[in-house]
Protein backbone atom coordinates (compact mmCIF):
# COMPACT_ATOMS: atom_id res chain seq x y z
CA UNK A 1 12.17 -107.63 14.99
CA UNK A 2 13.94 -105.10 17.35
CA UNK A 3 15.56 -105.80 20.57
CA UNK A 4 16.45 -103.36 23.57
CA UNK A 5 19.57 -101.69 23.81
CA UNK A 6 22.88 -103.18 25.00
CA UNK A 7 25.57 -102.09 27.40
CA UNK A 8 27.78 -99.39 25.47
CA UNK A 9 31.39 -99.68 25.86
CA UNK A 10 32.99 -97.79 22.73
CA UNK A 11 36.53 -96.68 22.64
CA UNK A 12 36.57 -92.90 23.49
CA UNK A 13 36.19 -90.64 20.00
CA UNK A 14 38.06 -87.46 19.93
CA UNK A 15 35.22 -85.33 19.01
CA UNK A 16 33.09 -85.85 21.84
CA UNK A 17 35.86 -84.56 24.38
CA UNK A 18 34.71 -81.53 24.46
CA UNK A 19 31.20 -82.91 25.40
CA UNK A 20 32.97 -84.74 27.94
CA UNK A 21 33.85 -81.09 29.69
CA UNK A 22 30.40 -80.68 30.56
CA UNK A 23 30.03 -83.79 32.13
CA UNK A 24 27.95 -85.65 29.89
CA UNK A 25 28.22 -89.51 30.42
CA UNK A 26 29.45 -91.28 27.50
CA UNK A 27 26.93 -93.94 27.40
CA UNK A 28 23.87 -91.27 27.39
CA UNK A 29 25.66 -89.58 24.51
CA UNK A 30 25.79 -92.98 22.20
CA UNK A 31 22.42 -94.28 24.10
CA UNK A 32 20.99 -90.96 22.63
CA UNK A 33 22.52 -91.25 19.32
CA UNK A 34 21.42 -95.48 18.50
CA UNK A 35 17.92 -94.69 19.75
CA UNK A 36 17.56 -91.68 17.27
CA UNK A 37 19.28 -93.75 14.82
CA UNK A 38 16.68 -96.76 15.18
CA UNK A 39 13.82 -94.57 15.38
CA UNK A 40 15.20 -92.93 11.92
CA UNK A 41 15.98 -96.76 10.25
CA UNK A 42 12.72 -97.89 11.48
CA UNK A 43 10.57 -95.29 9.47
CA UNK A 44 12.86 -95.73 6.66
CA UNK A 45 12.53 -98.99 5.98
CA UNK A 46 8.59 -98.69 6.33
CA UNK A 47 8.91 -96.02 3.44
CA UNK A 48 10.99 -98.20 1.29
CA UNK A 49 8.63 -101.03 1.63
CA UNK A 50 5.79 -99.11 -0.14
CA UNK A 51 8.51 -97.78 -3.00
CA UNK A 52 8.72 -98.75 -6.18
CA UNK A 53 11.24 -101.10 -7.43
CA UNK A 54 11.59 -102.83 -4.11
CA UNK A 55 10.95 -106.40 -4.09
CA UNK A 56 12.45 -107.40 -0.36
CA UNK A 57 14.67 -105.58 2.13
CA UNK A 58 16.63 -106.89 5.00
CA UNK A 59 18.64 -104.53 7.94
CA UNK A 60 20.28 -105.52 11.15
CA UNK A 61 22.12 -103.12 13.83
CA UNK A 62 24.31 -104.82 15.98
CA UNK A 63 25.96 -103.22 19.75
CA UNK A 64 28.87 -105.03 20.65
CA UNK A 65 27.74 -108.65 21.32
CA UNK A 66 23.99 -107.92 20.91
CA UNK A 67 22.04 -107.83 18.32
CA UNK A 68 19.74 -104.13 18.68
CA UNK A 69 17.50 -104.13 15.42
CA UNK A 70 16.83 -106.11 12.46
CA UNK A 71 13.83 -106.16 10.58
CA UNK A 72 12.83 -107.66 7.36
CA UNK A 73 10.06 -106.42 4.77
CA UNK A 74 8.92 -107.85 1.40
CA UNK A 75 8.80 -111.68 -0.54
CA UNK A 76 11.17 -113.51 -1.96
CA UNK A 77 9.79 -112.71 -5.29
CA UNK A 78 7.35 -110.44 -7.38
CA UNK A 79 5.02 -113.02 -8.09
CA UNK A 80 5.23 -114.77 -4.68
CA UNK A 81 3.47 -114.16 -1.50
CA UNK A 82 6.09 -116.16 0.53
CA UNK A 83 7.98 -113.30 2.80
CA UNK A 84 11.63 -113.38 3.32
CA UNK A 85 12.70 -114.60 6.83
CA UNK A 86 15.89 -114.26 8.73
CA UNK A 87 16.88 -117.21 7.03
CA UNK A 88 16.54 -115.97 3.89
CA UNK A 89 19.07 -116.43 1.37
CA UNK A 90 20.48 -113.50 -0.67
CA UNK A 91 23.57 -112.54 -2.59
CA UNK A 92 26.35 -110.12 -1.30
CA UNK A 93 28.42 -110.05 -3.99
CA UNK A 94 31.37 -107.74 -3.27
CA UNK A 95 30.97 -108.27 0.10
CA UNK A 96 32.43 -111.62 -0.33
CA UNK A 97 35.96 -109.58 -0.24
CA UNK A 98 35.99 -108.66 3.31
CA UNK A 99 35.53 -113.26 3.80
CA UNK A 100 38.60 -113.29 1.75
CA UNK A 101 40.79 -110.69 2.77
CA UNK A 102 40.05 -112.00 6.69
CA UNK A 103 40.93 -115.95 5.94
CA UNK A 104 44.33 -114.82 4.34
CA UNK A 105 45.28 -112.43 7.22
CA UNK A 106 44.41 -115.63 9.73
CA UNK A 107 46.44 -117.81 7.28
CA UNK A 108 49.73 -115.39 7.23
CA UNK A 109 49.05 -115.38 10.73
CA UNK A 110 49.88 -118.82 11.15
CA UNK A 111 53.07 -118.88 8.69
CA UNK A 112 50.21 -120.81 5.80
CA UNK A 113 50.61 -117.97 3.80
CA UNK A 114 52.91 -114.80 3.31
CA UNK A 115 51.07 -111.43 2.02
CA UNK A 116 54.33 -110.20 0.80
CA UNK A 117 54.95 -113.12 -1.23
CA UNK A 118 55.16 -112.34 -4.91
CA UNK A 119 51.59 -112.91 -6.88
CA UNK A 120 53.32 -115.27 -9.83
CA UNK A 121 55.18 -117.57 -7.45
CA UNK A 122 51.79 -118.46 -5.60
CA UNK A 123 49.78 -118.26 -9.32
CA UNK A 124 52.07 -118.70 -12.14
CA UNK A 125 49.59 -118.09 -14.61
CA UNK A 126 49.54 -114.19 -13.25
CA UNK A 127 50.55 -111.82 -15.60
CA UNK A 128 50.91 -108.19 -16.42
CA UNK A 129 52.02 -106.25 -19.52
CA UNK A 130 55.32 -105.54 -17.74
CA UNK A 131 57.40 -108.49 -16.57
CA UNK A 132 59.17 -106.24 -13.75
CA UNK A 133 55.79 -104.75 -12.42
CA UNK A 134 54.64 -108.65 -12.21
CA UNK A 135 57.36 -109.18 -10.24
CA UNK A 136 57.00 -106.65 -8.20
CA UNK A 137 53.34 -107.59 -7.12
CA UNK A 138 52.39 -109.28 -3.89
CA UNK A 139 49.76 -110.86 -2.35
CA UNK A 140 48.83 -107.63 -0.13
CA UNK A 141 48.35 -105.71 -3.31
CA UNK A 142 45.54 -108.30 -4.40
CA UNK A 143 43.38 -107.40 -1.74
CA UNK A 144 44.41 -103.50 -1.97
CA UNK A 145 43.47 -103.40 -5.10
CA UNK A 146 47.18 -102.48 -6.53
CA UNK A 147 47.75 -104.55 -9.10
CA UNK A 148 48.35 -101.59 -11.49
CA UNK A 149 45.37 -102.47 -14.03
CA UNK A 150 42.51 -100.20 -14.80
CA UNK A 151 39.12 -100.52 -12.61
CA UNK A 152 37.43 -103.40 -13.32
CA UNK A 153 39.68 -105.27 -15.47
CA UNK A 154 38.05 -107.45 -17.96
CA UNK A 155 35.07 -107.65 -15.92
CA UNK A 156 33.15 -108.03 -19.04
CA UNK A 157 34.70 -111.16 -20.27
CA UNK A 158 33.58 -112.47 -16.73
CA UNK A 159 30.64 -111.50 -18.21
CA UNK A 160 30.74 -113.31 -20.92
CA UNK A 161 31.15 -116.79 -19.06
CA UNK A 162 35.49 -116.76 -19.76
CA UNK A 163 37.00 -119.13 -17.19
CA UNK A 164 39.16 -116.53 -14.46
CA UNK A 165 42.34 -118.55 -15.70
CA UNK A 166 42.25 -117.77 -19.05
CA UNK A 167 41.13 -114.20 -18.67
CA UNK A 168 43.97 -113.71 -16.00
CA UNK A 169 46.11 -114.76 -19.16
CA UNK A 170 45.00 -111.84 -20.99
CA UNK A 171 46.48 -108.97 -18.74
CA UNK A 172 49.60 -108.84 -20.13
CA UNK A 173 46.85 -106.54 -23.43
CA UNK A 174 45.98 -104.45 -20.85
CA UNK A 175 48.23 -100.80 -20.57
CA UNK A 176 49.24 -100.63 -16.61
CA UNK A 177 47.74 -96.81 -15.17
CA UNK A 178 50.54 -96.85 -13.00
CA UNK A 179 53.54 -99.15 -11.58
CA UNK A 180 52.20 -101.98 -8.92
CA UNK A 181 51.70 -100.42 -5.46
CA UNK A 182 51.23 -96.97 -6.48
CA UNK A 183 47.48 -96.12 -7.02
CA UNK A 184 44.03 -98.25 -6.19
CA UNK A 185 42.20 -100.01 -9.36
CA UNK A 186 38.81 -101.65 -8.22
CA UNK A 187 39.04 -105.18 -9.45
CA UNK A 188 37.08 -108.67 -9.32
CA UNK A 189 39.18 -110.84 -11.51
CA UNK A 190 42.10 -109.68 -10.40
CA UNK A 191 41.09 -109.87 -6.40
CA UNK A 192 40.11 -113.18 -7.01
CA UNK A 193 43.45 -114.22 -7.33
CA UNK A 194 43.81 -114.61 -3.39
CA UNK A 195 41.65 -117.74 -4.05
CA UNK A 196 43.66 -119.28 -6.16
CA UNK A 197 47.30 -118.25 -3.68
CA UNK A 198 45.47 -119.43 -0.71
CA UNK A 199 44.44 -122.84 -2.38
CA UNK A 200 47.64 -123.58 -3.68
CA UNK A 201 49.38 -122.38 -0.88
CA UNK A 202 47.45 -124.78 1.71
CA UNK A 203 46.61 -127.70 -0.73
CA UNK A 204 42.59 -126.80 0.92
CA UNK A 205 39.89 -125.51 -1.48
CA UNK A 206 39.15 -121.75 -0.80
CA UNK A 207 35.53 -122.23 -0.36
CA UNK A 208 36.15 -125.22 2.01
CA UNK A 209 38.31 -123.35 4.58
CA UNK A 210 35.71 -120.48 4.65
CA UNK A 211 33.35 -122.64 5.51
CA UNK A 212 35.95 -124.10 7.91
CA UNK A 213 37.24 -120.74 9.45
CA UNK A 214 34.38 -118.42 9.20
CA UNK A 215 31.01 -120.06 8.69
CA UNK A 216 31.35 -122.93 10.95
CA UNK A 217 32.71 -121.11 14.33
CA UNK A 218 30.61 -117.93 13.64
CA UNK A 219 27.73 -119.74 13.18
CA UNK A 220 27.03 -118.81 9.65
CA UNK A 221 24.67 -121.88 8.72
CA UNK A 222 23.16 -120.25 6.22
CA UNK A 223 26.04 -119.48 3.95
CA UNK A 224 27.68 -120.73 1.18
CA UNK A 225 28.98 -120.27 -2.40
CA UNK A 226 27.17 -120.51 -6.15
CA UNK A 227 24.38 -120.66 -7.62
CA UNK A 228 23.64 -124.28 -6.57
CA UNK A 229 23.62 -123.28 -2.86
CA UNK A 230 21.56 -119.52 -3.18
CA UNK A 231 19.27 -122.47 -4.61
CA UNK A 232 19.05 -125.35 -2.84
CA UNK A 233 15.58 -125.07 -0.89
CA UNK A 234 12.76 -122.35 -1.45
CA UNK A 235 13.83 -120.49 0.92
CA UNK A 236 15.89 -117.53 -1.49
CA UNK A 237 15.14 -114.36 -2.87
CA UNK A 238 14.92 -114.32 -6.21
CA UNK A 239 16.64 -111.08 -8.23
CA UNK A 240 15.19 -108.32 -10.03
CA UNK A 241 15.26 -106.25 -12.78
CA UNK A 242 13.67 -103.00 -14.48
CA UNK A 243 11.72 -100.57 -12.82
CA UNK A 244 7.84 -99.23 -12.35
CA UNK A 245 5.43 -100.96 -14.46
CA UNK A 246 8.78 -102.69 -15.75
CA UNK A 247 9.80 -104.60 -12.78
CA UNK A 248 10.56 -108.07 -13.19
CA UNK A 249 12.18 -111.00 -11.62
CA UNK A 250 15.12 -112.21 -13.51
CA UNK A 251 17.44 -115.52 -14.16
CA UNK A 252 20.44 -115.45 -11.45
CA UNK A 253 23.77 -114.47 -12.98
CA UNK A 254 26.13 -116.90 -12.47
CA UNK A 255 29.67 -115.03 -13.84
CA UNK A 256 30.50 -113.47 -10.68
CA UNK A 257 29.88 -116.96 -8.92
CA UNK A 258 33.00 -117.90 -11.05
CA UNK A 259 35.56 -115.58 -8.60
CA UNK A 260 34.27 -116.83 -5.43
CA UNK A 261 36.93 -114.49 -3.26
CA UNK A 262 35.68 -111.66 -4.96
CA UNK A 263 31.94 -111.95 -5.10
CA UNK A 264 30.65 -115.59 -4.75
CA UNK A 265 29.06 -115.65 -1.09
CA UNK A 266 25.48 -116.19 -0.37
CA UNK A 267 23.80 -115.36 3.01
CA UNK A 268 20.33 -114.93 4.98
CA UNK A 269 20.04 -111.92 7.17
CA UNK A 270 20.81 -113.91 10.11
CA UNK A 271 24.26 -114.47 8.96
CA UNK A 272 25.77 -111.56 7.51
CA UNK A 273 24.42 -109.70 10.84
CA UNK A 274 26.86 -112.55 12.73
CA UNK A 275 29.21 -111.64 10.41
CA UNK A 276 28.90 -107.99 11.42
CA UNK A 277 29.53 -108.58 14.60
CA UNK A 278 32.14 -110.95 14.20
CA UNK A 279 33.87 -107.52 12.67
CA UNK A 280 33.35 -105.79 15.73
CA UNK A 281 35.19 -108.39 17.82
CA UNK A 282 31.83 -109.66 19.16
CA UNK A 283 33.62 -113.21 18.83
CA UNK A 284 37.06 -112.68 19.50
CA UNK A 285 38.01 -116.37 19.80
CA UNK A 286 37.41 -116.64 15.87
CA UNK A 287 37.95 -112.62 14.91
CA UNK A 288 40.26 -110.76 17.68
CA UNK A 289 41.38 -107.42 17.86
CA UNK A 290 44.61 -107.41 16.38
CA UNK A 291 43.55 -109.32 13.49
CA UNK A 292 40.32 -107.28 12.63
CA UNK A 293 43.18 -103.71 12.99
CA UNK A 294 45.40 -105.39 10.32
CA UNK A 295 42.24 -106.01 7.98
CA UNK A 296 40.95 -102.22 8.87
CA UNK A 297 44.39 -100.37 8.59
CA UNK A 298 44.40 -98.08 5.82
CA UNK A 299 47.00 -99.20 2.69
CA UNK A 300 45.76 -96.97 -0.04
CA UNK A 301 44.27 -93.59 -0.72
CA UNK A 302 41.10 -93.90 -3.18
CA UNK A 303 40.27 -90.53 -3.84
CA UNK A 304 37.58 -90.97 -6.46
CA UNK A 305 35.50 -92.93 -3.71
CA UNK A 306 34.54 -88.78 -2.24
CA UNK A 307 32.85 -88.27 -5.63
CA UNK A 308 30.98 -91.97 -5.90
CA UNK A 309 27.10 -90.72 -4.98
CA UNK A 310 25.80 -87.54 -3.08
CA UNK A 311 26.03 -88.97 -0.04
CA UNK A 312 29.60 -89.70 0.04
CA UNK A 313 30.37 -86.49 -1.99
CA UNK A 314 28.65 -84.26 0.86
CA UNK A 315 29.98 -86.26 4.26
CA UNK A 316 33.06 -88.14 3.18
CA UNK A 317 36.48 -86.03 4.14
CA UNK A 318 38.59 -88.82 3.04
CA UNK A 319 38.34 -92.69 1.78
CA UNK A 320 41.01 -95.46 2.06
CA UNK A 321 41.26 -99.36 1.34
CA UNK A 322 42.45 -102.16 3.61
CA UNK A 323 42.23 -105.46 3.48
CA UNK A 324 39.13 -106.19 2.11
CA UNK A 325 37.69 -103.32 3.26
CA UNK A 326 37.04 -99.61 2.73
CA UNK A 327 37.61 -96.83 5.70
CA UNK A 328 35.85 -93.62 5.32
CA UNK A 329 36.49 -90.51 7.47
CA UNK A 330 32.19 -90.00 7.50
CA UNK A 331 31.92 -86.11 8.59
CA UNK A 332 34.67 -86.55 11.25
CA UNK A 333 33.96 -90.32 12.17
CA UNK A 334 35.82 -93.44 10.98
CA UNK A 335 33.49 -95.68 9.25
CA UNK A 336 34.79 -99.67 7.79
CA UNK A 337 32.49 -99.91 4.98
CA UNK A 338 31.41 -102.00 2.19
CA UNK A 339 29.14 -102.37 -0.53
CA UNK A 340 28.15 -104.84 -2.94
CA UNK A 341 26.16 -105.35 -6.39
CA UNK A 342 25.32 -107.93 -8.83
CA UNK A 343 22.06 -107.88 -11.39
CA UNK A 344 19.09 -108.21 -9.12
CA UNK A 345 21.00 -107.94 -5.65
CA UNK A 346 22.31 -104.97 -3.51
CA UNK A 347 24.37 -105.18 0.22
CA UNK A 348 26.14 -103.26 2.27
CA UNK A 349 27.69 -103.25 5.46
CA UNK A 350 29.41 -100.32 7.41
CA UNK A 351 31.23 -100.96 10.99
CA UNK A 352 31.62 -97.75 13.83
CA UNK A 353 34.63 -99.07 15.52
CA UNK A 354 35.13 -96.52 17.52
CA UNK A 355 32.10 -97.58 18.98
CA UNK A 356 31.52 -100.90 18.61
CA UNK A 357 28.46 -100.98 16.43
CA UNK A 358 27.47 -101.81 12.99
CA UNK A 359 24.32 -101.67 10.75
CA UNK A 360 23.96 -104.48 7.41
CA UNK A 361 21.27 -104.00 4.37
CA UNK A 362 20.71 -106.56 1.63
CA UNK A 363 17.47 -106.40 -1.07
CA UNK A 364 16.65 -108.38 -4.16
CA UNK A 365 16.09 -105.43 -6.19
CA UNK A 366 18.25 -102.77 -8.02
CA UNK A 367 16.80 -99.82 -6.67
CA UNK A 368 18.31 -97.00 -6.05
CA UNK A 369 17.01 -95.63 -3.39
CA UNK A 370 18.35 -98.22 -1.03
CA UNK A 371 21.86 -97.47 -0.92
CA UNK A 372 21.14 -94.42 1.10
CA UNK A 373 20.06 -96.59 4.58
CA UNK A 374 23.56 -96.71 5.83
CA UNK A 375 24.05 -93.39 5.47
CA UNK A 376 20.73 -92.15 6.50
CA UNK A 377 21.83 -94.26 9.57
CA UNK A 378 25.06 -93.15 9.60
CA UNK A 379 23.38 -88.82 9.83
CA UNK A 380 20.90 -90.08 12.61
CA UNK A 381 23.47 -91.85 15.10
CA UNK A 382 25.87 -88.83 14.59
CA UNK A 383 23.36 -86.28 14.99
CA UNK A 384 24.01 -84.35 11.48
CA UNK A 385 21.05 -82.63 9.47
CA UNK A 386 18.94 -84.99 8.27
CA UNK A 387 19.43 -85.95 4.35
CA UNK A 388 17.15 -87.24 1.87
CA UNK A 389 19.74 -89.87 0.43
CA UNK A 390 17.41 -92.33 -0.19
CA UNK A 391 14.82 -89.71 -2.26
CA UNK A 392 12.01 -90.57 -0.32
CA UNK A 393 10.54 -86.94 -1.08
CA UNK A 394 10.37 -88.32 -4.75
CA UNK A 395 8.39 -91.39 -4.01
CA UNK A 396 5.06 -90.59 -5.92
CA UNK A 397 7.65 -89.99 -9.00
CA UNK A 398 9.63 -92.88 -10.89
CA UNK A 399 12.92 -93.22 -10.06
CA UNK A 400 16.30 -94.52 -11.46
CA UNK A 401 18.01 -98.12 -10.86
CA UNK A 402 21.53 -99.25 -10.04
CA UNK A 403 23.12 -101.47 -12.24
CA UNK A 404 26.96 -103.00 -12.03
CA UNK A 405 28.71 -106.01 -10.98
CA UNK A 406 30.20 -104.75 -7.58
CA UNK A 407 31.06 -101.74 -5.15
């Protein structure tokens, strides 16, 4: 499905003043740059439905308030001959941390919660190997990432089905790689914690005031958290492994369902692209302006994030964290991004504030090749040289898969 163009009125980006000298109106310039970016995710996506090692594929583009592009390719499994839908249910995984980071920002916003209020007074059961460094750590630093443990923290006793409580127990084993605040340490354990503060903190279960505060006024009908709910008509795609002749459809994997704030959403393409342009202050009665600038501010440096993948090693200048939420400087352009993994499932989602747009992906595969659409997006709307992120060149050969728990 693709829909026309919408009215264009971005906030004014310092590199296209000089453009601006010679006169050239502002909405031609972006006008210019989504149709040549549509064009270039429209072919894209037909390549990538005749790869190998994808299953089903989902992207949306959204312009302001409206809702440009969004097509959907595939079936909701191997074996099936049922096609995915807009309605579609699919995992986001890491995602989820941009739904959690926003409800506590609304929550401090109306005195429910306090970011800066020490982690072990809202969760006594926190703990880290040094009592002082505990002490020191605050809500904020949850959703930063900046905690002080090592990427990833006991992820693999999540793994291996250990209630979040009890493995929470265990940090104190774990050597700190710096003092709290000072450096950025992907976690999903640890990040998970803001479920726990904002539960205790508002007597409400997490889950239930997402629903409450996000789904429900954004229109998000489609969401919801666990296993039970990706499950609970036909109507899901079902994850997959392997690759090639290898390629198979797989049981879903439940651990990361256990830290809900971190990766436990579900949604269908319909949603997350209402989500998307929730994040663009398309619906500024639920999401305004002010709110969605102190979940986009920059709070941390993450330096490794310029050598993750080719693309971001050849067209990111620099890469931050807010709340929830990444911010690239993308070859001179500020980009809010996020991406998200668990076995079977990809997502990502990358926001153009500056001008008011946004593009979402989600597949049931682990394929590599689709984590270059946003950027191949991304090159097309800006108008740099083309890049073959997504190895299309390669497709006659047999390519790699992406494994992990979350981006």
């Amino acid at each position: 499905m693709r829909r026309r163009l919408g009215s264009w009125r971005p906030a004014l980006p310092g590199a296209l003043l000089s453009l601006l000298l010679f006169s050239i109106p502002l909405a031609a310039i972006a006008e210019s740059g989504m149709r040549r970016a549509l064009d270039t995710l429209d072919g894209a996506l037909d390549q990538l439905d005749r790869a190998p090692n994808v299953v089903a594929l989902s992207a949306c583009v959204s312009d302001g308030d409206e809702l440009v592009f969004q097509q959907l390719h595939g079936q909701r499994a191997l074996e099936s001959s049922e096609p995915v839908d807009e309605r579609t249910r699919f995992r986001i995984a890491s995602l989820s941390k941009g739904f959690a980071a926003t409800l506590a920002a609304m929550l401090e916003r109306e005195d429910k919660l306090s970011l800066s209020e020490p982690v072990v007074d809202a969760v006594p059961w926190f703990a880290l190997k040094d009592t002082g460094q505990r002490d020191a750590a605050r809500l904020e630093h949850l959703l930063t990432h900046q905690i002080g443990l090592p990427p990833n923290a006991y992820d693999n006793l999540l793994e291996a089905n250990w209630d979040p409580a009890n493995i929470v127990k265990r940090f104190p084993a774990i050597d700190m790689i710096c003092p709290v605040g000072d450096c950025y340490g992907y976690q999903n354990v640890g990040y998970n914690l803001i479920a726990d503060a904002i539960t205790r903190r508002t007597g409400r279960p997490f889950q239930e005031l997402v629903e409450e505060r996000l789904f429900e006024p954004l229109d998000m009908s489609d969401s919801g958290f666990g296993a039970e709910h990706l499950m609970s008509d036909d109507n899901w795609a079902r994850p997959h492994i392997g690759r090639g002749r290898w390629l198979r459809g797989t049981q879903v994997k439940d651990s990361y369902y256990r830290v809900p704030a971190a990766a436990g959403i579900n949604a269908s393409t319909r949603d997350l692209c209402r989500w998307l342009m929730a994040q663009t202050e398309a619906f500024p009665q639920v999401l305004d302006g002010d709110l969605l600038a102190t979940l986009h501010r920059p709070r941390v440096r993450t330096a490794r994030e310029l050598y993750r993948g080719k693309w971001r090693r050849n067209r990111l200048n620099d890469a931050e964290y807010g709340l929830g939420w990444r911010i690239y400087d993308y070859a001179g352009q500020k980009v809010i991004f996020h991406a998200g993994s668990v076995q079977g499932y990809g997502a990502t989602i990358a926001l153009l504030p500056d001008w008011g747009i946004g593009i979402a992906t989600m597949w049931n595969s682990e394929s590599i090749r689709t984590w270059g659409l946003v950027p191949t997006f991304l090159d097309a709307y800006f108008g740099l040289r083309p890049m073959d992120w997504m190895k299309l060149s390669e497709l006659d050969g047999d390519p790699p898969t992406a494994t992990g728990a979350g981006k």
